[in-house]
PDB file of N, CA and C in Angstrom:
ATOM      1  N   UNK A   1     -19.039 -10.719 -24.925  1.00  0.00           N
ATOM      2  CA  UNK A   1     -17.960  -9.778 -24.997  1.00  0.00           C
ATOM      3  C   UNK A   1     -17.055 -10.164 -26.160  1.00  0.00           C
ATOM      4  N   UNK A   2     -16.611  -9.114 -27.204  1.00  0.00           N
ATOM      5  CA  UNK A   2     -15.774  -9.410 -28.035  1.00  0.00           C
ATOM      6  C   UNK A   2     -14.818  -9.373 -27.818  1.00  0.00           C
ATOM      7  N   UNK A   3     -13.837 -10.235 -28.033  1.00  0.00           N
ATOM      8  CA  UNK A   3     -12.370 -10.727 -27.940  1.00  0.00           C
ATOM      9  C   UNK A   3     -11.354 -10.153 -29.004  1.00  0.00           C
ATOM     10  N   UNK A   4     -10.519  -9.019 -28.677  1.00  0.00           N
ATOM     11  CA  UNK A   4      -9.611  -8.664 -29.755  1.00  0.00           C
ATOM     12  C   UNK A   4      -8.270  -9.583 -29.577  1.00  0.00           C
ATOM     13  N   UNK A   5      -7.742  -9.659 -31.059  1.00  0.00           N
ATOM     14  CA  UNK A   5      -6.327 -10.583 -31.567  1.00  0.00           C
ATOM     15  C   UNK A   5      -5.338  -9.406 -31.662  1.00  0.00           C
ATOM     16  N   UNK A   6      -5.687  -8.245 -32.032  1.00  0.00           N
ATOM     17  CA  UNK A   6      -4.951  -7.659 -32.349  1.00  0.00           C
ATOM     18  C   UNK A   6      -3.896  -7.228 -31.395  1.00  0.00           C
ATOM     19  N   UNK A   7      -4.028  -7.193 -30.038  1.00  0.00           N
ATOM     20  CA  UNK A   7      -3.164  -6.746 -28.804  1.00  0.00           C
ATOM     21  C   UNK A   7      -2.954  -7.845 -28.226  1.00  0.00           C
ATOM     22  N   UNK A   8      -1.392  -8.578 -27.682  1.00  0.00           N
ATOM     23  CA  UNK A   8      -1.837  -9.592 -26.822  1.00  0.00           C
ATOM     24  C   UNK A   8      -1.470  -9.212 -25.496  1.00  0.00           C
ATOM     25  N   UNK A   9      -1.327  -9.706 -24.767  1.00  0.00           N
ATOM     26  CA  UNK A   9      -1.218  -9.721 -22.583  1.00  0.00           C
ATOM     27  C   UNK A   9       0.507 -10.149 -23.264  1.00  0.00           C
ATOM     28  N   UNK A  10       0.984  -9.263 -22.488  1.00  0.00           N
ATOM     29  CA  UNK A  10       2.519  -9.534 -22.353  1.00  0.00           C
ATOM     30  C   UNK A  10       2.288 -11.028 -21.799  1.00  0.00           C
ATOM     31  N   UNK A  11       3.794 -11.123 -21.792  1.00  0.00           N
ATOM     32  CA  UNK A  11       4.190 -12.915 -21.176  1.00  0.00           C
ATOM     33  C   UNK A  11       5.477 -12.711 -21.137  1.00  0.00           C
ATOM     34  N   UNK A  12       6.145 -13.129 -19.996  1.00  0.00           N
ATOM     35  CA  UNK A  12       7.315 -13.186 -19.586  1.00  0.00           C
ATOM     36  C   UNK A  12       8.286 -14.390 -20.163  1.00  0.00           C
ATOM     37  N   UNK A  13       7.481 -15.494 -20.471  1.00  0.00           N
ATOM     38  CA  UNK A  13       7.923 -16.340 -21.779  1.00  0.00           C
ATOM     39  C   UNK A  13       8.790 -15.907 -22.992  1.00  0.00           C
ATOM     40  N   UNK A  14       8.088 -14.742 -23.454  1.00  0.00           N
ATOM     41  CA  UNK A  14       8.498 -13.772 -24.710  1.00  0.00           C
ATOM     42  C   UNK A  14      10.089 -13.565 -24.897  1.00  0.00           C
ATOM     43  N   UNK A  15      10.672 -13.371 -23.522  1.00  0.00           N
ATOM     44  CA  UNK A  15      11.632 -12.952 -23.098  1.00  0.00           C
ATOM     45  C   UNK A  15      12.859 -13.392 -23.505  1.00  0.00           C
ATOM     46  N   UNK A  16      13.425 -12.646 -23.622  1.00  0.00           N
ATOM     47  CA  UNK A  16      15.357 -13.392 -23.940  1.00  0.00           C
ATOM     48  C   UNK A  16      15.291 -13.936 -22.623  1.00  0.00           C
ATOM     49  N   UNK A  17      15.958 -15.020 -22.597  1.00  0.00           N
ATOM     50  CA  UNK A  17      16.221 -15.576 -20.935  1.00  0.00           C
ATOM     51  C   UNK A  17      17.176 -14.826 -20.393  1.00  0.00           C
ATOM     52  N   UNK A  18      18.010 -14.047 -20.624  1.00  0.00           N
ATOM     53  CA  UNK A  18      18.944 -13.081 -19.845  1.00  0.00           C
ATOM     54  C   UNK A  18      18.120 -12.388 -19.277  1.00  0.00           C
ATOM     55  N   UNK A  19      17.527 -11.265 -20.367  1.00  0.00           N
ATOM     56  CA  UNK A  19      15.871 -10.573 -19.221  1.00  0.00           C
ATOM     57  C   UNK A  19      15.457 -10.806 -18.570  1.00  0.00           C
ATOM     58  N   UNK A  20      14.700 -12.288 -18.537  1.00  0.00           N
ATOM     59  CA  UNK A  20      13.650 -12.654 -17.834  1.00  0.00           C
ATOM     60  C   UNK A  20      14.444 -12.891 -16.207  1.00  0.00           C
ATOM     61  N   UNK A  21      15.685 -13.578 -16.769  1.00  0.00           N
ATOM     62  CA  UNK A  21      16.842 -13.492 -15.185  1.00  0.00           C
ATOM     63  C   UNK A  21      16.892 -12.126 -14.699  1.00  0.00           C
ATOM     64  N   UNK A  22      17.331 -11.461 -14.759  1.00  0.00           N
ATOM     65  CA  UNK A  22      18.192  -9.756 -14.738  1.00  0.00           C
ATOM     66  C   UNK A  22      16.539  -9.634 -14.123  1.00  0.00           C
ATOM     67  N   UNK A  23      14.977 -10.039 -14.637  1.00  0.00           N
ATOM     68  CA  UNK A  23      14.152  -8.800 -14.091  1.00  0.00           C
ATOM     69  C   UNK A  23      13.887  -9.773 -12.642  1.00  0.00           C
ATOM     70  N   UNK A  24      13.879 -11.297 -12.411  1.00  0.00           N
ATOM     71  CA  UNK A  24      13.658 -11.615 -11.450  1.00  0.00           C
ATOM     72  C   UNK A  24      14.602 -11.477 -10.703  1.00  0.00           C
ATOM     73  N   UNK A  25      16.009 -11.463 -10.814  1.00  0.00           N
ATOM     74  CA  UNK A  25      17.093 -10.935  -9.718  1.00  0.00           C
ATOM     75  C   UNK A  25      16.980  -9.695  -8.886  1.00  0.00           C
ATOM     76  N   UNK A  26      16.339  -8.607 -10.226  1.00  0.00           N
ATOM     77  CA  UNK A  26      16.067  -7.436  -9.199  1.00  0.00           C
ATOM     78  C   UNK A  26      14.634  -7.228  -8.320  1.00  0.00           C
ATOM     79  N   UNK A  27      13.575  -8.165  -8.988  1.00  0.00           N
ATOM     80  CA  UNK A  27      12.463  -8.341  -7.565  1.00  0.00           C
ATOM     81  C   UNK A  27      12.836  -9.174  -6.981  1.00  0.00           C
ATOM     82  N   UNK A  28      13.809  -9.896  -6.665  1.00  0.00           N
ATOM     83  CA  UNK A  28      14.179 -10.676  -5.678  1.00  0.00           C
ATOM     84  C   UNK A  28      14.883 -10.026  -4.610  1.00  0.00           C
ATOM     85  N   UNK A  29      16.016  -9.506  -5.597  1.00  0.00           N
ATOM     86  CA  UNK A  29      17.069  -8.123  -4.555  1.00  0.00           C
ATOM     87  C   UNK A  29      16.612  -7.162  -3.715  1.00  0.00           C
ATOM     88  N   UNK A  30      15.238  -6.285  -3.990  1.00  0.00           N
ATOM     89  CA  UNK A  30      15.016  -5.384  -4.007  1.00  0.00           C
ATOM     90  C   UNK A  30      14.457  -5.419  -2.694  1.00  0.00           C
ATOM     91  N   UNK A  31      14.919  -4.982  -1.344  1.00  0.00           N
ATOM     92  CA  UNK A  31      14.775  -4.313  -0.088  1.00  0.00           C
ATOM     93  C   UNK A  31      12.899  -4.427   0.208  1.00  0.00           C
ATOM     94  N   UNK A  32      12.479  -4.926   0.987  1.00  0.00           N
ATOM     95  CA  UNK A  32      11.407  -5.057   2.010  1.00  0.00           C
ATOM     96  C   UNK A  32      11.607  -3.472   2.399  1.00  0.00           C
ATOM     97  N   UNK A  33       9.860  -2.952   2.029  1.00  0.00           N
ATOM     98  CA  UNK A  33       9.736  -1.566   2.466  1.00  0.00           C
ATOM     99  C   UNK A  33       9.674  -1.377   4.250  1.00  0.00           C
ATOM    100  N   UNK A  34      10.422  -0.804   4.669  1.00  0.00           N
ATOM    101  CA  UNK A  34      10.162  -0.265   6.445  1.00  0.00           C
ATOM    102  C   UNK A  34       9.142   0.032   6.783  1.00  0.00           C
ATOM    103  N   UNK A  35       7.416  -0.579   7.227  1.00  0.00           N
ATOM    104  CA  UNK A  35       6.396   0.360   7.192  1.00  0.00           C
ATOM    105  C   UNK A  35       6.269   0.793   8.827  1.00  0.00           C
ATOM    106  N   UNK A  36       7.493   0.744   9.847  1.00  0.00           N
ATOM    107  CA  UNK A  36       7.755   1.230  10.949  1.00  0.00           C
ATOM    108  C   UNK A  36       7.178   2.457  11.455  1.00  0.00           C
ATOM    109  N   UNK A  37       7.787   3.706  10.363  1.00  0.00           N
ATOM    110  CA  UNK A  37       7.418   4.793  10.290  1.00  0.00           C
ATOM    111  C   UNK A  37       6.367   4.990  10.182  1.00  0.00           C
ATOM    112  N   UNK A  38       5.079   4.314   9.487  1.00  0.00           N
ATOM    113  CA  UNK A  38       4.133   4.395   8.821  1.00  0.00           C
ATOM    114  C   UNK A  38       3.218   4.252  10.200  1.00  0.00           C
ATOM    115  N   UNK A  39       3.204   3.159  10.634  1.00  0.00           N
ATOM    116  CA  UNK A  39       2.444   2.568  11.969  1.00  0.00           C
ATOM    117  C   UNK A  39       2.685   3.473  12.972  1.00  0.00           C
ATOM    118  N   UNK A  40       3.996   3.857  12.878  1.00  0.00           N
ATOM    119  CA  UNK A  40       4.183   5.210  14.659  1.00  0.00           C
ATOM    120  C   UNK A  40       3.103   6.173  14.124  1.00  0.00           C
ATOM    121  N   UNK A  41       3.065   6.842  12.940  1.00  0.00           N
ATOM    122  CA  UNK A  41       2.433   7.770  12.512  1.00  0.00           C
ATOM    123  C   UNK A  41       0.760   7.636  12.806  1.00  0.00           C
ATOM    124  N   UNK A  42      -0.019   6.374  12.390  1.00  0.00           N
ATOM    125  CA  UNK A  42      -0.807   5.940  12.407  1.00  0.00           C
ATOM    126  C   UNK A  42      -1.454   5.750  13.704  1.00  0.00           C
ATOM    127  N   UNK A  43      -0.432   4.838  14.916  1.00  0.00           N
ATOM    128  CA  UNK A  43      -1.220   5.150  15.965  1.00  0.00           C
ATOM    129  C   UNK A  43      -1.025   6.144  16.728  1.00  0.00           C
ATOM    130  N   UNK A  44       0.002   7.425  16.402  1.00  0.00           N
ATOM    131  CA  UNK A  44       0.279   8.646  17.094  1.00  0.00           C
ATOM    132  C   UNK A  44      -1.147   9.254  16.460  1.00  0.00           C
ATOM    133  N   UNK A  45      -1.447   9.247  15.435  1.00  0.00           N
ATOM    134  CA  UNK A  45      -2.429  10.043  14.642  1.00  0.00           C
ATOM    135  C   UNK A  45      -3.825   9.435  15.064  1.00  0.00           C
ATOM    136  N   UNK A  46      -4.073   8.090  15.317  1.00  0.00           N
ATOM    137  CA  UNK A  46      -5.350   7.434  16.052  1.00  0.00           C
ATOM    138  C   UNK A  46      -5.279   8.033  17.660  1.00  0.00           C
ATOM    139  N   UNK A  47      -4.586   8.015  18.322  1.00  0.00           N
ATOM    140  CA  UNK A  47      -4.743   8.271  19.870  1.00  0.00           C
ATOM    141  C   UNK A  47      -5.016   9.953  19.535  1.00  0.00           C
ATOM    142  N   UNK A  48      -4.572  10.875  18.397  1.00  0.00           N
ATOM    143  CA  UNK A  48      -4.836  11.974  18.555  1.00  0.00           C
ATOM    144  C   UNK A  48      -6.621  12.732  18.456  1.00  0.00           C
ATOM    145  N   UNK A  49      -7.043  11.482  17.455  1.00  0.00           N
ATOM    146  CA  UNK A  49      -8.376  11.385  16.775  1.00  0.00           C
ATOM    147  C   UNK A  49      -9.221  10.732  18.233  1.00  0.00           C
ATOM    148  N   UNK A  50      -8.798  10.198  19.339  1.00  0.00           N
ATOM    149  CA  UNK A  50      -9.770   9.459  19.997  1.00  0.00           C
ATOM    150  C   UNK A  50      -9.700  10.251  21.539  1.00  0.00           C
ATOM    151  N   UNK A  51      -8.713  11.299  21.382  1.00  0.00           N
ATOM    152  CA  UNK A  51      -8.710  12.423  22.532  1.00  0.00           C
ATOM    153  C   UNK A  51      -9.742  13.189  22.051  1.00  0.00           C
ATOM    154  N   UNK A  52      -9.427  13.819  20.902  1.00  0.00           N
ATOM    155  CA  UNK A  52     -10.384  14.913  20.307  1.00  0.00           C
ATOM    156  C   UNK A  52     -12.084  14.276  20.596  1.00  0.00           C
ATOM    157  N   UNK A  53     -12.332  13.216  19.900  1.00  0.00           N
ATOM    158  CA  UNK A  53     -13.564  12.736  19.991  1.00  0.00           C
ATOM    159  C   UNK A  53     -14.400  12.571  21.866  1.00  0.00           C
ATOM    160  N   UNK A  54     -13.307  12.395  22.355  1.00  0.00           N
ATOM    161  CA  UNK A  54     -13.730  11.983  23.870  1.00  0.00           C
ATOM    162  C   UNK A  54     -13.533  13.517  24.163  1.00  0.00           C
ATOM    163  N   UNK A  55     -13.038  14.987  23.779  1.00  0.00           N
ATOM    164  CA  UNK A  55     -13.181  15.812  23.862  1.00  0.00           C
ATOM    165  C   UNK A  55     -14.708  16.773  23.497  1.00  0.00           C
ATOM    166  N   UNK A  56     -14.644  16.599  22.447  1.00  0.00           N
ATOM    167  CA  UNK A  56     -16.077  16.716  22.083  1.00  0.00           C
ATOM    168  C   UNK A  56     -17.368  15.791  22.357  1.00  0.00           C
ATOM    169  N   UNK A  57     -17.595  14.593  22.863  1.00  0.00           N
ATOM    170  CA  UNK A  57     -18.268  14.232  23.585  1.00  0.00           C
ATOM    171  C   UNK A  57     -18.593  14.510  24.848  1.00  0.00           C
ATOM    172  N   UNK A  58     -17.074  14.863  25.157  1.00  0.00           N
ATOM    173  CA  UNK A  58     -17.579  15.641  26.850  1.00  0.00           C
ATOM    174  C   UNK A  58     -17.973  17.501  26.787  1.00  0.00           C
ATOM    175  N   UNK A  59     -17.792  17.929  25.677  1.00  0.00           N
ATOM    176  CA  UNK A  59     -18.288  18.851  25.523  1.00  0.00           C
ATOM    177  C   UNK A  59     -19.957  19.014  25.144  1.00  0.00           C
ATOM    178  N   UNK A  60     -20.334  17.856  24.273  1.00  0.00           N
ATOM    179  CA  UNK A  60     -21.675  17.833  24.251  1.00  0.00           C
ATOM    180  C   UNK A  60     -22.878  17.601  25.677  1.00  0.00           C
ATOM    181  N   UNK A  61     -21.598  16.745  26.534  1.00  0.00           N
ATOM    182  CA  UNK A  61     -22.710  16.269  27.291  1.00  0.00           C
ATOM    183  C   UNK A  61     -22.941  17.122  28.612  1.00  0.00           C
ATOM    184  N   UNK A  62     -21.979  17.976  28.603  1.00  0.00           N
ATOM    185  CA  UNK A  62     -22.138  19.370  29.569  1.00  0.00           C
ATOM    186  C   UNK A  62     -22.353  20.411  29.022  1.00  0.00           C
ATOM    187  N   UNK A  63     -23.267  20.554  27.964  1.00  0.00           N
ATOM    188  CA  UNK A  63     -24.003  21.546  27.479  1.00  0.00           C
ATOM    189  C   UNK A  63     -25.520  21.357  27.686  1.00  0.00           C
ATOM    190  N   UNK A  64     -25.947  20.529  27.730  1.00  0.00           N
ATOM    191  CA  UNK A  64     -26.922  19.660  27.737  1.00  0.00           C
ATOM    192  C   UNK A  64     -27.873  20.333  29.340  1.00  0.00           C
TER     193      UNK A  64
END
């Protein structure tokens, strides 16, 4: 594989040290996402998927 010089990989090194402070203060600051909402949704939406399925299984097997 050829190796280009011409572009390099950022580096946080590069940085004025004020920057490099200021950008880790704000991923440090920055609020833990709530995934609360996410999970009610998820297993409201799984128990809805495992009625249906036990619905249609019992529909197959009294056709039969």
């Amino acid at each position: 594989m050829a190796y280009s010089t011409r572009y390099g990989k950022p580096n946080m090194t590069n940085l004025p040290s004020d920057l490099g402070i200021a950008i880790f203060k704000e991923i440090l600051e920055t609020p833990k996402p709530d995934y609360s909402k996410l999970q009610e949704d998820a297993a409201r939406l799984e128990k809805e998927m495992i009625e249906i399925r036990k619905r249609e299984n019992a529909q197959g097997t009294t056709s039969n």
